[in-house]
Every structure is written in structure tokens, then in C-alpha cells.
Protein backbone atom coordinates (compact mmCIF):
# COMPACT_ATOMS: atom_id res chain seq x y z
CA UNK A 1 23.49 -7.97 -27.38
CA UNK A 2 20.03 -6.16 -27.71
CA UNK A 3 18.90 -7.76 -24.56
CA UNK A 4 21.74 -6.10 -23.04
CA UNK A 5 21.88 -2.59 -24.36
CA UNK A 6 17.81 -2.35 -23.55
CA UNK A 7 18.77 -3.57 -19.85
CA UNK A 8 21.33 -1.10 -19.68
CA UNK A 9 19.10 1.93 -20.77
CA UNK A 10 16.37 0.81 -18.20
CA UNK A 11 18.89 0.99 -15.68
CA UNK A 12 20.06 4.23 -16.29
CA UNK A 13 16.58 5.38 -16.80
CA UNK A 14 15.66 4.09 -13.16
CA UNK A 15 19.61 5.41 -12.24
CA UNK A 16 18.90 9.04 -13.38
CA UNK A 17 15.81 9.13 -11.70
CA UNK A 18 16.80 11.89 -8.85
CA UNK A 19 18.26 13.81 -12.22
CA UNK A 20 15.25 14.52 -13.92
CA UNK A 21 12.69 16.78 -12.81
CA UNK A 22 10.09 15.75 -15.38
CA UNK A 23 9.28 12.53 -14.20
CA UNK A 24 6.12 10.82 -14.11
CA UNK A 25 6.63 8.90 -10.90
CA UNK A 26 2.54 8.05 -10.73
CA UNK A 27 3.27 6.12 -14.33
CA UNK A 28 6.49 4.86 -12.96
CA UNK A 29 4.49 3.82 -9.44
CA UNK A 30 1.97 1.97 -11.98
CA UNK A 31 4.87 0.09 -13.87
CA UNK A 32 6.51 -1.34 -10.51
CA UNK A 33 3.50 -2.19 -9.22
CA UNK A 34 2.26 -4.18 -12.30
CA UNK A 35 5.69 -6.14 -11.71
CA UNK A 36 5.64 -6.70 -7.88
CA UNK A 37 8.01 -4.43 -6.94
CA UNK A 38 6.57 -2.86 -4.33
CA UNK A 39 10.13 -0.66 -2.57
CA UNK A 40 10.18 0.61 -5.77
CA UNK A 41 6.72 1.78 -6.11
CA UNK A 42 7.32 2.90 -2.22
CA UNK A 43 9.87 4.95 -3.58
CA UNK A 44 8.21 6.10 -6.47
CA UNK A 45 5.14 7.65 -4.52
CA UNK A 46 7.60 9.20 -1.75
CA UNK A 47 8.86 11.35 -4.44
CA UNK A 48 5.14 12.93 -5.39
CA UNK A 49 4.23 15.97 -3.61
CA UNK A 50 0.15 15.97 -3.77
CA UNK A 51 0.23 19.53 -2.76
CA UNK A 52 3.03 20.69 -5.43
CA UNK A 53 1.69 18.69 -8.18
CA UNK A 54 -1.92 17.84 -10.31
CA UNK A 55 -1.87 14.04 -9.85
CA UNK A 56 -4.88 11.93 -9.32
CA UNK A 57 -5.56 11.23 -5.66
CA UNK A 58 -7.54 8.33 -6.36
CA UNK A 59 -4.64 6.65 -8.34
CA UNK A 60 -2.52 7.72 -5.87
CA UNK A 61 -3.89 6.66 -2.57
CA UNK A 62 -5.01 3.29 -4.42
CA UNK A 63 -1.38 2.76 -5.04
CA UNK A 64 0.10 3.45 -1.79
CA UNK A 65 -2.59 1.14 -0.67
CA UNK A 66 -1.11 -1.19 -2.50
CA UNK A 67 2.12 -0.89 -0.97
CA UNK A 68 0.92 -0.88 2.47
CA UNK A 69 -1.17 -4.58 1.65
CA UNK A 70 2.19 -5.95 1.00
CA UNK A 71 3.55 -4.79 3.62
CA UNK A 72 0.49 -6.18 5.77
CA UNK A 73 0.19 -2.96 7.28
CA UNK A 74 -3.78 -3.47 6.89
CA UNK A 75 -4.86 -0.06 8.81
CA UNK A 76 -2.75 2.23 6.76
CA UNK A 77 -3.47 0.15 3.48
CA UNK A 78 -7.50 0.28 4.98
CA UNK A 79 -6.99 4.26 5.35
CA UNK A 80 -5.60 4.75 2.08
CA UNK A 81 -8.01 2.84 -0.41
CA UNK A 82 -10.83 4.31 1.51
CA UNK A 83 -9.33 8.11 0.47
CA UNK A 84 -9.04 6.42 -3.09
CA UNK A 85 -13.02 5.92 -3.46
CA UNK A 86 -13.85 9.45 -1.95
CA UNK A 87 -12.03 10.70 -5.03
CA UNK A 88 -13.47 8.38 -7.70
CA UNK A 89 -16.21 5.32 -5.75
CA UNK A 90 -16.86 3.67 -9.36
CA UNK A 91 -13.50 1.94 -9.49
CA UNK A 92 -14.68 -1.22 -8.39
CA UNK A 93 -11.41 -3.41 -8.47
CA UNK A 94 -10.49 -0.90 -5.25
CA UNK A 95 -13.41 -2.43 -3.37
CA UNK A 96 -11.99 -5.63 -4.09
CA UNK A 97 -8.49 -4.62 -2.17
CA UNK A 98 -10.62 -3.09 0.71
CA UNK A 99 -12.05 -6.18 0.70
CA UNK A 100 -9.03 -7.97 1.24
CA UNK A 101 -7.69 -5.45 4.06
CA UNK A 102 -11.31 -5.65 5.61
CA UNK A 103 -10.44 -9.33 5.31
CA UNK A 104 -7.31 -9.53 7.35
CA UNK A 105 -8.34 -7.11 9.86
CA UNK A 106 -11.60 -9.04 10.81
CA UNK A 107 -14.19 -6.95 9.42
CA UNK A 108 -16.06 -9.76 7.54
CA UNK A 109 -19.14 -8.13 7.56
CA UNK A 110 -17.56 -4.84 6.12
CA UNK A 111 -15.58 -6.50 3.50
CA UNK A 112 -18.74 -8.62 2.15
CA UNK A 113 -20.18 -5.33 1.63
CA UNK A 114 -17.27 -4.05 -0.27
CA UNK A 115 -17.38 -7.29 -2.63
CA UNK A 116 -21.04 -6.41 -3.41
CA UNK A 117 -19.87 -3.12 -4.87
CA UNK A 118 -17.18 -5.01 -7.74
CA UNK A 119 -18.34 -5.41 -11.22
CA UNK A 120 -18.84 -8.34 -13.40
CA UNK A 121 -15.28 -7.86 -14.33
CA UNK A 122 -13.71 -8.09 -10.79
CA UNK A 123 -16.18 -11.34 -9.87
CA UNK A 124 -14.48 -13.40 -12.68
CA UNK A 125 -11.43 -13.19 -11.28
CA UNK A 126 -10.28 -16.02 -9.24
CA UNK A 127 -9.10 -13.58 -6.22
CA UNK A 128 -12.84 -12.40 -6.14
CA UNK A 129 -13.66 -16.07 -5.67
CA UNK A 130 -10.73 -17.02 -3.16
CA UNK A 131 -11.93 -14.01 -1.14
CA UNK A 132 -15.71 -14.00 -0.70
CA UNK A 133 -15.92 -17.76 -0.12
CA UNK A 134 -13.19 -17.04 2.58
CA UNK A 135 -15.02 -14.73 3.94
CA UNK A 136 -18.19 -16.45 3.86
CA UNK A 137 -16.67 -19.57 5.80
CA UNK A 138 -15.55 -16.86 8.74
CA UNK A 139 -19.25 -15.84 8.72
CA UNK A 140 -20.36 -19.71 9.76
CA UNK A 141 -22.03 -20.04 6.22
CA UNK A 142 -20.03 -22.75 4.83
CA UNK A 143 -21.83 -24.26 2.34
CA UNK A 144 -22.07 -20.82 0.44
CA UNK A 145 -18.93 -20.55 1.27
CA UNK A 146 -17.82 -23.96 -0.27
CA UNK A 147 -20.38 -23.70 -3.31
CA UNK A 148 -18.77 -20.80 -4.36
CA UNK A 149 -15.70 -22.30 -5.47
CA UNK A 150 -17.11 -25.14 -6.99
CA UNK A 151 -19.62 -23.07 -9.26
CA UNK A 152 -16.07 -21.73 -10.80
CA UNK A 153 -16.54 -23.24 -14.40
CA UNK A 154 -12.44 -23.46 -14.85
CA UNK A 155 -11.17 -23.74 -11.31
CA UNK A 156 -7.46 -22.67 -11.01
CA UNK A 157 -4.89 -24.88 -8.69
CA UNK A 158 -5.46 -22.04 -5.99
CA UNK A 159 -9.32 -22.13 -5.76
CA UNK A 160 -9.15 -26.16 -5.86
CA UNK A 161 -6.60 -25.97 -3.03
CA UNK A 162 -9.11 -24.25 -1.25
CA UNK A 163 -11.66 -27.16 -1.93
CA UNK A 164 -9.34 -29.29 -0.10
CA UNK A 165 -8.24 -27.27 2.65
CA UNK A 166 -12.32 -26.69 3.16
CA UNK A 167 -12.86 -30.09 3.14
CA UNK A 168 -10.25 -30.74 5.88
CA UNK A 169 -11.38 -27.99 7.87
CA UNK A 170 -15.00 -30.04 7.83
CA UNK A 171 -13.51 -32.84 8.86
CA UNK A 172 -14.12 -34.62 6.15
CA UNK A 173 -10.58 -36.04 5.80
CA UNK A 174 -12.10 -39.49 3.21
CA UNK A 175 -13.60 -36.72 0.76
CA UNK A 176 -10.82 -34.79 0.71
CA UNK A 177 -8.25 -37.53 -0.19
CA UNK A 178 -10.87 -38.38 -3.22
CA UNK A 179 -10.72 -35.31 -4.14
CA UNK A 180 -7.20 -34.83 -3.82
CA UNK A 181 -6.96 -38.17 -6.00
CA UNK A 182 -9.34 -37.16 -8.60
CA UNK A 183 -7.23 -33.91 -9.05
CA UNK A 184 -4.03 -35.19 -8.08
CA UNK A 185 -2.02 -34.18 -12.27
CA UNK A 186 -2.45 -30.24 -11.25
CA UNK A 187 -0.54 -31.10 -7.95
CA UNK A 188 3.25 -29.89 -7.22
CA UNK A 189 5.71 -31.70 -5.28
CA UNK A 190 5.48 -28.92 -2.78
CA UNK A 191 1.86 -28.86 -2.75
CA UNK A 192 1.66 -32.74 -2.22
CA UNK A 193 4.16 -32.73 0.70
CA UNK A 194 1.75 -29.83 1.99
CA UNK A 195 -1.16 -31.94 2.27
CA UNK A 196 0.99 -35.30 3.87
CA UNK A 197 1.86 -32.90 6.12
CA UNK A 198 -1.56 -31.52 7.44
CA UNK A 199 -3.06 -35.30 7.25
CA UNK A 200 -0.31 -35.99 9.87
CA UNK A 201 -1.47 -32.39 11.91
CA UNK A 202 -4.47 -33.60 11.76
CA UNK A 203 -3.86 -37.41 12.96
CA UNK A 204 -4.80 -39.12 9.53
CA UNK A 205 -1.51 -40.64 9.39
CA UNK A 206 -2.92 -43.46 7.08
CA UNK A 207 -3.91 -40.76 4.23
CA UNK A 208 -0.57 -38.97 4.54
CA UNK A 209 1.06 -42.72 4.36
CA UNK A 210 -1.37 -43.07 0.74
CA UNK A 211 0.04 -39.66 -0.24
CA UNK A 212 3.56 -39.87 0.38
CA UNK A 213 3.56 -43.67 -1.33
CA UNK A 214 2.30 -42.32 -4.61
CA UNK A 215 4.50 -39.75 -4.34
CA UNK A 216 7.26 -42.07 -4.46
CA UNK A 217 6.42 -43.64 -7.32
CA UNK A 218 5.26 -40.10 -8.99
CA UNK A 219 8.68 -38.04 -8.17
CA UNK A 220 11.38 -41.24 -7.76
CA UNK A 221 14.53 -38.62 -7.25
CA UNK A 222 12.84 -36.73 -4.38
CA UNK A 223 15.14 -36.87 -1.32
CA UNK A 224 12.86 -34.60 0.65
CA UNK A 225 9.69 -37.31 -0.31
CA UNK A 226 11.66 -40.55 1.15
CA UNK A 227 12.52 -38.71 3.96
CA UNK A 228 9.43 -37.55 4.73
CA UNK A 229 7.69 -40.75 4.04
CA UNK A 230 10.30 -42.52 6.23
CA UNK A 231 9.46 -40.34 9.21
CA UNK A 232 5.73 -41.05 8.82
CA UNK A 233 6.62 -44.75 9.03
CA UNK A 234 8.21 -43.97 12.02
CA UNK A 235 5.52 -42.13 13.30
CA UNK A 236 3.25 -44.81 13.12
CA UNK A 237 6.20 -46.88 14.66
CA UNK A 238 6.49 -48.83 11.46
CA UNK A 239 10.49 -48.60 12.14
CA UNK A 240 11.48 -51.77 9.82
CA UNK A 241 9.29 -50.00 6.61
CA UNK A 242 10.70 -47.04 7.40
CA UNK A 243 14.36 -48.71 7.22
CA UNK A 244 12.99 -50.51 4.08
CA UNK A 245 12.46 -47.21 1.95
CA UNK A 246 15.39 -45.44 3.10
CA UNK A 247 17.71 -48.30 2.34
CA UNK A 248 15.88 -48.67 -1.54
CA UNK A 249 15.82 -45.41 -2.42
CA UNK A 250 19.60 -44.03 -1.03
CA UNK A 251 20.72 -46.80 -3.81
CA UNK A 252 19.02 -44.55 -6.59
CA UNK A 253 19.57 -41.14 -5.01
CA UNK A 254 23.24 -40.64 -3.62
CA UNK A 255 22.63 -37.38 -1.91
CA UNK A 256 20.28 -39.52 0.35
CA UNK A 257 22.65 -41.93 1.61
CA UNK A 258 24.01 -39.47 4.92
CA UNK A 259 20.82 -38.82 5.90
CA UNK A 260 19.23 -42.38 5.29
CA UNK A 261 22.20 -44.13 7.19
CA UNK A 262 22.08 -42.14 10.35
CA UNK A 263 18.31 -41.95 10.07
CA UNK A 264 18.86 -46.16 9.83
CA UNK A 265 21.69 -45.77 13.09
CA UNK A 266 19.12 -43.92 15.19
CA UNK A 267 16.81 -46.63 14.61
CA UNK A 268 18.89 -49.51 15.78
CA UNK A 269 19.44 -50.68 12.22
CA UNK A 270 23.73 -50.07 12.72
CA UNK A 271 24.98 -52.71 10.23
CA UNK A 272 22.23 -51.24 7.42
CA UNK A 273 23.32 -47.96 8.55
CA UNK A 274 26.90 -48.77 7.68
CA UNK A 275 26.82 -50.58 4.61
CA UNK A 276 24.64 -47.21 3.30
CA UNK A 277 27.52 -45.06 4.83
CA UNK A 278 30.00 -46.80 1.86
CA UNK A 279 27.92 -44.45 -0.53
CA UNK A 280 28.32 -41.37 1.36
CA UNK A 281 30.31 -39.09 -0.83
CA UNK A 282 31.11 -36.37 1.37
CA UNK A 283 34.67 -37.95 2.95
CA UNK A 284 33.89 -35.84 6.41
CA UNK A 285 30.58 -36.95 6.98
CA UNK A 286 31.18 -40.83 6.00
CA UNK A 287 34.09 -40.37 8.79
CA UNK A 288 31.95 -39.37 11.46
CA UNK A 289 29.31 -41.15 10.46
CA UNK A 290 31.23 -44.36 10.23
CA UNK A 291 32.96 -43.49 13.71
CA UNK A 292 29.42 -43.15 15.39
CA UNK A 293 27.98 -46.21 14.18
CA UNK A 294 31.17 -47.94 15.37
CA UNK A 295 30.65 -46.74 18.82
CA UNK A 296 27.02 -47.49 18.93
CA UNK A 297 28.15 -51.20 18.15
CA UNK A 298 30.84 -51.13 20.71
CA UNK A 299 33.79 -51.91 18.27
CA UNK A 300 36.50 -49.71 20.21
CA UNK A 301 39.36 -51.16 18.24
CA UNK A 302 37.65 -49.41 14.88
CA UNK A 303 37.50 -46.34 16.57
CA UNK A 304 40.67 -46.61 17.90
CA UNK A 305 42.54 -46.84 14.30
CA UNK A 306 40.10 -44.19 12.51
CA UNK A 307 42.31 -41.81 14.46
CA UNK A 308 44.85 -41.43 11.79
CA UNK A 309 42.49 -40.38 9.53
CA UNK A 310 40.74 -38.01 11.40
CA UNK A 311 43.39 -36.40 12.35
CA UNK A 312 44.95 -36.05 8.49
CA UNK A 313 41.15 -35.37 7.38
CA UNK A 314 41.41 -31.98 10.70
CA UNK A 315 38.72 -33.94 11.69
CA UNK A 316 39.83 -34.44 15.74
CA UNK A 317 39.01 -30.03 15.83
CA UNK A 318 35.97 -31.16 16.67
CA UNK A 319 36.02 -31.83 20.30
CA UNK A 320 32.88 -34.24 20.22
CA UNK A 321 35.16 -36.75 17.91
CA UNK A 322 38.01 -36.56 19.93
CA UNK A 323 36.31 -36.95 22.87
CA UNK A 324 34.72 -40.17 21.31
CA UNK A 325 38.25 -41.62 20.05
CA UNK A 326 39.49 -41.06 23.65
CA UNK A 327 37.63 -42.87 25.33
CA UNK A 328 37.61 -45.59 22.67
CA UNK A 329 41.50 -45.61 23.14
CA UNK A 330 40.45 -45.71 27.36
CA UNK A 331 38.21 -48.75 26.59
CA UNK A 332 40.97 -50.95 24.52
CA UNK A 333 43.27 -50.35 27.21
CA UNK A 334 45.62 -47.54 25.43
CA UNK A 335 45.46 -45.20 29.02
CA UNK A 336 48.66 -43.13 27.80
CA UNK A 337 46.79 -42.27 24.64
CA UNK A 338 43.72 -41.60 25.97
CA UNK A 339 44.31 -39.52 28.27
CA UNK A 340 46.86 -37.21 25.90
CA UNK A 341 43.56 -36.67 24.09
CA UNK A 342 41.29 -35.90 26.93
CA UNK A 343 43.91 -33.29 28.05
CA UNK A 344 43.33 -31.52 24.75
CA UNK A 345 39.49 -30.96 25.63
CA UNK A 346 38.45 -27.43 27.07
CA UNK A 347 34.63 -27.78 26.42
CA UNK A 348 33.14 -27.37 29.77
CA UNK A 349 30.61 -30.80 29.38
CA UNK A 350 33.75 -32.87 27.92
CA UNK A 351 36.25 -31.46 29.95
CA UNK A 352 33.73 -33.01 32.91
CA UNK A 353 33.78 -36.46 31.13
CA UNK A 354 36.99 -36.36 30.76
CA UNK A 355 38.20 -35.78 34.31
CA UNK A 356 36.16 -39.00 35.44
CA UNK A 357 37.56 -41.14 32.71
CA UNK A 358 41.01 -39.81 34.06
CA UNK A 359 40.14 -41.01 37.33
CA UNK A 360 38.74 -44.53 35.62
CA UNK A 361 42.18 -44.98 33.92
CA UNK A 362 44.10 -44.06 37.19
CA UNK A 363 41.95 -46.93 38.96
CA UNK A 364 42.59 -49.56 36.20
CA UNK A 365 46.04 -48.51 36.48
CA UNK A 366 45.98 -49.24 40.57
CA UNK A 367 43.66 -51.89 40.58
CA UNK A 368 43.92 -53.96 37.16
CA UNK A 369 41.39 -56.59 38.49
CA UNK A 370 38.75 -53.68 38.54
CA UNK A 371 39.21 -52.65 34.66
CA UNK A 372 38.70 -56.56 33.19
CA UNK A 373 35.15 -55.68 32.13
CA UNK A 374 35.91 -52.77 30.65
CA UNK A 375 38.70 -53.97 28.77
């Protein structure tokens, strides 16, 4: 109840904002920024009138330099934090921001020289580190560049992420998989399936394959890893592992088993791909599903009598299904059923289909002799 009654008077505090003339919107500016909420601070500093009111102007243009960095409107974020330091230059964690819009904009040169003016202070924090060694690598001096972040005595996930991506960059795809190893308990899920994914960019399909194994074995429940490590099997045209995996892991992970067993269909693998499709728990999709894979094994008659259900299921809206029970119903020899189907199809590729099938059934109808293979 106390959580509630302190949310409600912040709200009405914010709420009763136009209401109050005696508002310290710079303080308020401060507060939002300190939390991320950068419209809010926008809003904030659109209510201060610099020429009405005695504010700082180097708090204040630092500020709306804030907003305008996350915004990535780097020219009006570069002219504002460069009116902050003609009003107060000693504030050295500003230099560190016009660093960062220096950055962005391609002034390397410029924004090294702004990182020379931060304190002690601002060079222990990681952002100083991230920053200069980035902008030492777009000034061709790597190894500074690269030594920087691994003088850090307590190296955060974001600076060793930047150890990897460097060593990547360099080519040196072997080093960076040791290191990635030697590291790889600070490592998300997201952050893993990153790196598989730039291994593959970058043609080292074999490291992302040694990734997205582990991986496997590190996060067992991850759809989006078996998928992904599936597809690099396929990349490598490794179809039958890539069947393999998807076939283990939809047992364990239900929401899998769609995916897997059309995955498994496209690959050739149709009698996998339906046995999976019994564990498909979404009704709809196990219909179509089931109804493709029929088709792609030529079993007509199947299709044929999944039309009752389709049709109970609203299913046959979909013009692609009844298309595909149509012509199943065409191939079995059912011509009067077929075609009341294809008469229901107004989609201008399928309504072309469907006038040559017409013509195919009027043929068999003429000429019996001249249907036998089809039927």
C-alpha cells in the first residue's frame, strides 16, 4: 500500500507540473536524466526560459546535450556541450560526452583531444575505456587501441566484448574463440548467439558450429539455439545433422516441434517431418502442416479426407489450402468436387491454376485414356 500511495504522489507531482509556477525544472531535467528518460528531460528543459530565469547555462546546455546524444542528433548535441564548457571548461565528464559526439561524427582526432582533458575520475570509468580505445582503432593504432582494454584491472562484459569483436576485426578468428572460451561464464544467451552469428558473417562456420554446440548443452530449452544451430548445419550442407538436432531437441521442447517439422519437410526428411507434426499443439498449424507434408509425398487420398476437418477447423478461408485440397480431389479422380472448390478461388495466381486444372478435368472427362497417369 505504501508503494502505491508514493507512486501516486509522484504522479501527481509530475501531473501538476504545468500548475505550479515554482518549479525547478533544471533539478527535475537532472532527475529524468539520471533515470533515462530522456522526453521527459526534453520536456523539462523546453519549459526553462534562459532569458526569464537565473539558471546555470553550463548545466543547462550539458543537459540538452544530453538529450540530443540520445537522440543521435550529434551536431546539435556537438553545439550544445561545447556552449556548456564556455560557461564552466573544468567539468571534465562534459569532455567525455563531446568525446563521444566527436566520436560519431568522425572527428577522431578532435575527440582524442577532448579525452585528454577528463580527470582521473572520468578515466576509471569503463565508457572512458570503451571510447578512447575505439577511437584509437579508427586512428590505425590498434595495438594501443587493443592494450587499452586489456590494462582494465576488472574488465566489465562490455569492454571484454570489445576484446573479441577486436580480435575478429584482426582476423584473428582462433584467438578470439580462446578467448571467447576462456571467458565464456560472463556470456548471455543473446551475446553467444551474437558471436555464432558473426563467425558465420565472417565464413568461420566451424567456430560458430563449436559455439552453437556448447550452447546446446549450456541453455537445453533454447528454441532459438537449435534452430539456429540447425541452420548452420545446413549451411555447411550437413542436412542429416541438421535433421538429427531438430528431431532430439523438439522431443524436450514442444514449442519447437512446428518449426522443426517443416524445417525437417523442406529438407526432404517428410516421414520425420510428420511423426514431429503429432507434437504440434497448435490444432491449425498441425493441419496445414500435416496437409503439406501429405502433398509433398503425393498421398492425394489423405488430402482428400482432411477436407472435413478443415473445413469445421475454417481452415479452407485460406485460399492456398483449398486450392491444395482441390486439386488433390482432381488427382484421385473426384472432378465434380474439385472443381466446386476451384470455383470458390478469386486469387488472381490460383484463380490461373485453377482454370488449367478445369481444362485437365474436362480432358480426362473426354478422353479417359489420357488421365490414367494422373489418376
Amino acid at each position: 500500500m505504501r508503494i502505491i500511495i508514493i507512486l501516486f504522489l509522484l504522479y501527481s507531482s509530475f501531473s501538476s507540473w504545468s500548475q505550479e509556477e515554482d518549479v525547478d525544472y533544471m533539478a527535475v531535467t537532472a532527475i529524468m536524466l539520471k533515470n533515462n528518460y530522456y522526453d521527459r528531460a526534453r520536456s523539462s528543459l523546453e519549459k526553462i526560459k534562459i532569458d526569464e530565469e537565473d539558471i546555470d547555462l553550463h548545466k543547462y546546455y550539458a543537459y540538452w546535450g544530453l538529450v540530443y546524444i540520445s537522440e543521435k542528433k550529434y551536431p546539435e548535441a556537438l553545439l550544445n556541450l561545447e556552449n556548456s564548457l564556455k560557461f564552466y571548461f573544468e567539468d571534465t565528464e562534459v569532455y567525455l560526452y563531446l568525446a563521444e559526439v566527436q566520436f560519431q561524427l568522425e572527428h577522431y582526432n578532435e575527440a582524442l583531444k577532448s579525452l585528454e582533458k577528463t580527470s582521473q575520475e572520468v578515466r576509471n570509468k569503463y565508457t572512458y575505456t570503451l571510447l578512447i580505445s575505439k577511437v584509437y582503432w579508427e586512428l590505425g593504432n590498434k595495438s594501443k587501441a587493443y592494450n587499452f582494454l586489456e590494462e582494465v584491472k576488472s574488465p566489465s562484459v562490455q569492454i571484454k566484448k570489445q576484446m573479441w569483436s577486436r580480435l575478429v576485426e584482426s582476423l584473428l578468428f582462433q584467438q578470439s574463440y580462446d578467448f571467447l572460451l576462456k571467458n565464456w561464464k560472463i556470456w548471455d544467451q543473446q551475446s553467444l548467439l551474437t558471436f555464432a552469428a558473426i563467425y558465420k558473417k565472417e565464413k568461420q562456420n566451424d567456430l560458430a558450429l563449436e559455439v552453437l554446440e556448447r550452447m546446446r548443452w549450456e541453455f537445453p530449452n533454447s528454441a532459438d539455439v537449435v534452430l539456429e544451430l540447425a541452420q548452420t548445419y545446413l549451411y555447411k550442407k550437413m542436412k542429416f545433422s541438421a535433421a538429427m538436432v531438430l528431431e532430439e531437441s523438439a522431443r524436450s521442447i514442444p514449442s519447437l516441434a512446428y518449426e522443426a517439422s517443416m524445417m525437417l519437410r523442406d529438407m526432404g526428411f517428410a516421414y520425420r517431418a510428420l511423426n514431429l507434426n503429432l507434437a504440434v499443439q497448435d490444432e491449425g498449424k498441425a493441419l496445414k502442416n500435416r496437409l503439406s507434408i501429405y502433398l509433398e509425398l503425393e498421398k492425394y487420398t489423405l488430402v482428400s479426407k482432411l477436407e472435413p476437418i478443415l473445413e469445421q477447423k475454417g481452415l479452407l478461408s485460406d485460399e492456398e489450402l483449398r486450392y491444395a485440397v482441390a486439386f488433390a480431389h482432381y488427382k484421385t479422380g473426384a472432378f465434380k468436387r474439385s472443381q466446386t472448390l476451384l470455383n470458390q478461388l478469386t486469387r488472381d495466381d490460383l484463380f490461373k491454376k485453377a482454370v488449367e486444372i478445369k481444362k485437365l478435368i474436362s480432358t480426362c472427362k473426354d478422353q479417359e485414356w489420357s488421365c490414367l497417369e494422373t489418376l
